[in-house]
C-alpha atoms as a PDB file:
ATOM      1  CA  UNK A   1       0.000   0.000   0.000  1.00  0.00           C
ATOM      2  CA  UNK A   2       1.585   3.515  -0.893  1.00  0.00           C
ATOM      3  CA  UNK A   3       0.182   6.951  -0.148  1.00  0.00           C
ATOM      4  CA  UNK A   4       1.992   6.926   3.536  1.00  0.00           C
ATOM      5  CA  UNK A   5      -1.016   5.250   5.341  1.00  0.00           C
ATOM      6  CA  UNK A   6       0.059   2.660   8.024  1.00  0.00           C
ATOM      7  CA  UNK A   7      -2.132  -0.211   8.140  1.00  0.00           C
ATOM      8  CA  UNK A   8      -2.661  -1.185  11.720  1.00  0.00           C
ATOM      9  CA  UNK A   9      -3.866  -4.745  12.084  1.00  0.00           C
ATOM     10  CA  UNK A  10      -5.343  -5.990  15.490  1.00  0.00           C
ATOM     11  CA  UNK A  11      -7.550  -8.514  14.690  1.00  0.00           C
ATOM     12  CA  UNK A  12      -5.810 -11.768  15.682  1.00  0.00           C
ATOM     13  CA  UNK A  13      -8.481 -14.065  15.817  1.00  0.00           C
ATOM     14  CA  UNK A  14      -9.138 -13.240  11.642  1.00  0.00           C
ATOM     15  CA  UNK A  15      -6.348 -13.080  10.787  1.00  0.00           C
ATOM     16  CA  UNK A  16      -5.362 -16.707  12.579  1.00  0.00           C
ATOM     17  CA  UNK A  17      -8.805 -17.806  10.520  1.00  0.00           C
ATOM     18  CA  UNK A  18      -7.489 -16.993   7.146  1.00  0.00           C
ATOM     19  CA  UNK A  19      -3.824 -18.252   8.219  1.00  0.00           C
ATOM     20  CA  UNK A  20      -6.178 -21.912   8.594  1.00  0.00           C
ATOM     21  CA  UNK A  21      -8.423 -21.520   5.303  1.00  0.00           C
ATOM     22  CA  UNK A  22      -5.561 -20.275   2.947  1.00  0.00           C
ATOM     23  CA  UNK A  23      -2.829 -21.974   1.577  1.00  0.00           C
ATOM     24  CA  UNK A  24       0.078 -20.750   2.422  1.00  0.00           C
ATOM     25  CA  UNK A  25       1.340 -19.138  -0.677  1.00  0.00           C
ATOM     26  CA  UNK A  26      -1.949 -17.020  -0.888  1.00  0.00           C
ATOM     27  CA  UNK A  27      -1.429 -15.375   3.182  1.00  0.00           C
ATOM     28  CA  UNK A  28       1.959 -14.796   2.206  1.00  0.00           C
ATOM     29  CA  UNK A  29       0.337 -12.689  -0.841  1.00  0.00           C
ATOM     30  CA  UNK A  30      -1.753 -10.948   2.050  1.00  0.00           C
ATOM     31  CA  UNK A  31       0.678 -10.202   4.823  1.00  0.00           C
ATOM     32  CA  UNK A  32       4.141 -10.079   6.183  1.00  0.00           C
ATOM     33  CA  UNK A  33       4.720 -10.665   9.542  1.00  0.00           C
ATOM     34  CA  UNK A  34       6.783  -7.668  11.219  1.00  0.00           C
ATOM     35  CA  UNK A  35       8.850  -7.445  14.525  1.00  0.00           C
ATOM     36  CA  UNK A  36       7.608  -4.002  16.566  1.00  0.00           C
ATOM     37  CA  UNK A  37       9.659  -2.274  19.607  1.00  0.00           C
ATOM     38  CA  UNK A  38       7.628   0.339  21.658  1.00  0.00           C
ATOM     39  CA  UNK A  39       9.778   2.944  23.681  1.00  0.00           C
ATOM     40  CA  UNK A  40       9.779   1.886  27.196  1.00  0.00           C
ATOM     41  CA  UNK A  41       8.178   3.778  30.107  1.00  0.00           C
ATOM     42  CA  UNK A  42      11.997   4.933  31.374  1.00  0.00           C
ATOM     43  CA  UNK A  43      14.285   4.797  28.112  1.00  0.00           C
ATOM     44  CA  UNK A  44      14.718   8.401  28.287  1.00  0.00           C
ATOM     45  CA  UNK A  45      15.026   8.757  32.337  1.00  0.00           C
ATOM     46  CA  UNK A  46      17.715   5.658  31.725  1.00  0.00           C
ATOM     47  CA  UNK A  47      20.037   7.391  28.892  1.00  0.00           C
ATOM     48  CA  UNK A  48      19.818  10.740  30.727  1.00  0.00           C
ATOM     49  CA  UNK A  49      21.348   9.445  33.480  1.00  0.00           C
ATOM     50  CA  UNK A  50      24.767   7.332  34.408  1.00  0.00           C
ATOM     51  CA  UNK A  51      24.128   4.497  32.255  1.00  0.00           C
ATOM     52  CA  UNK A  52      25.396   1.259  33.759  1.00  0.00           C
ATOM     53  CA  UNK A  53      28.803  -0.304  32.910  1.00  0.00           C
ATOM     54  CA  UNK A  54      27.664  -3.224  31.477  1.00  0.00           C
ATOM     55  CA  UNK A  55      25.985  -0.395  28.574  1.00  0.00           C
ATOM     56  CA  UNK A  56      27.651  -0.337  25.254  1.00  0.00           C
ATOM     57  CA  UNK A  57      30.422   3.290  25.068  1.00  0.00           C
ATOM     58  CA  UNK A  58      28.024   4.155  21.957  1.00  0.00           C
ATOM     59  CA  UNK A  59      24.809   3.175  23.261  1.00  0.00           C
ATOM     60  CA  UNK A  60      23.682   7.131  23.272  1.00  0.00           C
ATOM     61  CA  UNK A  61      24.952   7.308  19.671  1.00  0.00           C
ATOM     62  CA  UNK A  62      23.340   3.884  18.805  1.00  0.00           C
ATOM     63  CA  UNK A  63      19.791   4.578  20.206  1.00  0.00           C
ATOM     64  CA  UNK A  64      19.649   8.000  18.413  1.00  0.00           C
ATOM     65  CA  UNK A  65      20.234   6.393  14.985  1.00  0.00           C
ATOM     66  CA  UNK A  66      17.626   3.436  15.893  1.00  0.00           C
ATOM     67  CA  UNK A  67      15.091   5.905  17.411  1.00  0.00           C
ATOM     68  CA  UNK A  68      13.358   8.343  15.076  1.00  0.00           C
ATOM     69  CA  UNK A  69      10.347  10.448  16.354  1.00  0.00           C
ATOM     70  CA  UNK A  70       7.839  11.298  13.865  1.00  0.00           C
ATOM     71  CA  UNK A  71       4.463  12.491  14.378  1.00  0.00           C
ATOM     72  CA  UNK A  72       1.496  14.092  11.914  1.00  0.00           C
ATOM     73  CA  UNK A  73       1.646  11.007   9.797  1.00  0.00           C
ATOM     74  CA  UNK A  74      -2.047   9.876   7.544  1.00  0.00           C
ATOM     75  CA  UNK A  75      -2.669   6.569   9.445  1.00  0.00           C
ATOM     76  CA  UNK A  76      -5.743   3.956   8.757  1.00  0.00           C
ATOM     77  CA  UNK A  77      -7.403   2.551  11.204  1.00  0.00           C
ATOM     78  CA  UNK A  78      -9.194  -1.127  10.563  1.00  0.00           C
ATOM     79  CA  UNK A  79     -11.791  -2.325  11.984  1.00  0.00           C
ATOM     80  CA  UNK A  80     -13.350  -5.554  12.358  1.00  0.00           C
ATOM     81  CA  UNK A  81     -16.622  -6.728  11.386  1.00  0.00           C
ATOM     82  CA  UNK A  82     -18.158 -10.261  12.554  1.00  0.00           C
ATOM     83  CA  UNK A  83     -16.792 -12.442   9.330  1.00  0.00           C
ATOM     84  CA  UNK A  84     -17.750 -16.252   9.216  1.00  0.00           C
ATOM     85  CA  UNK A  85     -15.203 -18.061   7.343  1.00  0.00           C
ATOM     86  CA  UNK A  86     -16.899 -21.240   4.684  1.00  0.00           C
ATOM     87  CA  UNK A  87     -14.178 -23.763   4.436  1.00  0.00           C
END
């Protein structure tokens, strides 16, 4: 999908039913399965501070390059309806 919209998907239980009534090849088509990290509660509080000595030197350096804040982005939202699945 282009355009910049970010396709949230948080329907597990359909999307577990067409895992079981497709063939592989044809959910691969559908969807790619992507790892997520969300910021944690004291990340900031945590690199602020006297970072512990087991810490990387560059781990300052190395969390600015993985972290990029971005906000103001078009996002869609989908929702899900009651589907039956016919096998």
């Amino acid at each position: 999908m282009k355009f910049g919209y970010f396709l949230r998907l948080s329907a597990t239980k359909v999307l577990h039913l067409i895992r079981a009534n497709c063939p592989d090849f044809i959910f691969e088509k559908l969807f790619t399965e992507i790892t997520k990290f969300k910021l944690a509660s004291g990340a900031t509080a945590l690199l602020a501070g006297t970072l512990p000595e087991e810490a990387p030197r560059n781990l300052r350096q190395m969390f600015s390059r993985a972290v990029v804040v971005s906000g103001g982005s078009t996002r869609l939202k989908v929702e899900v309806l009651d589907v039956e699945v016919s096998a």
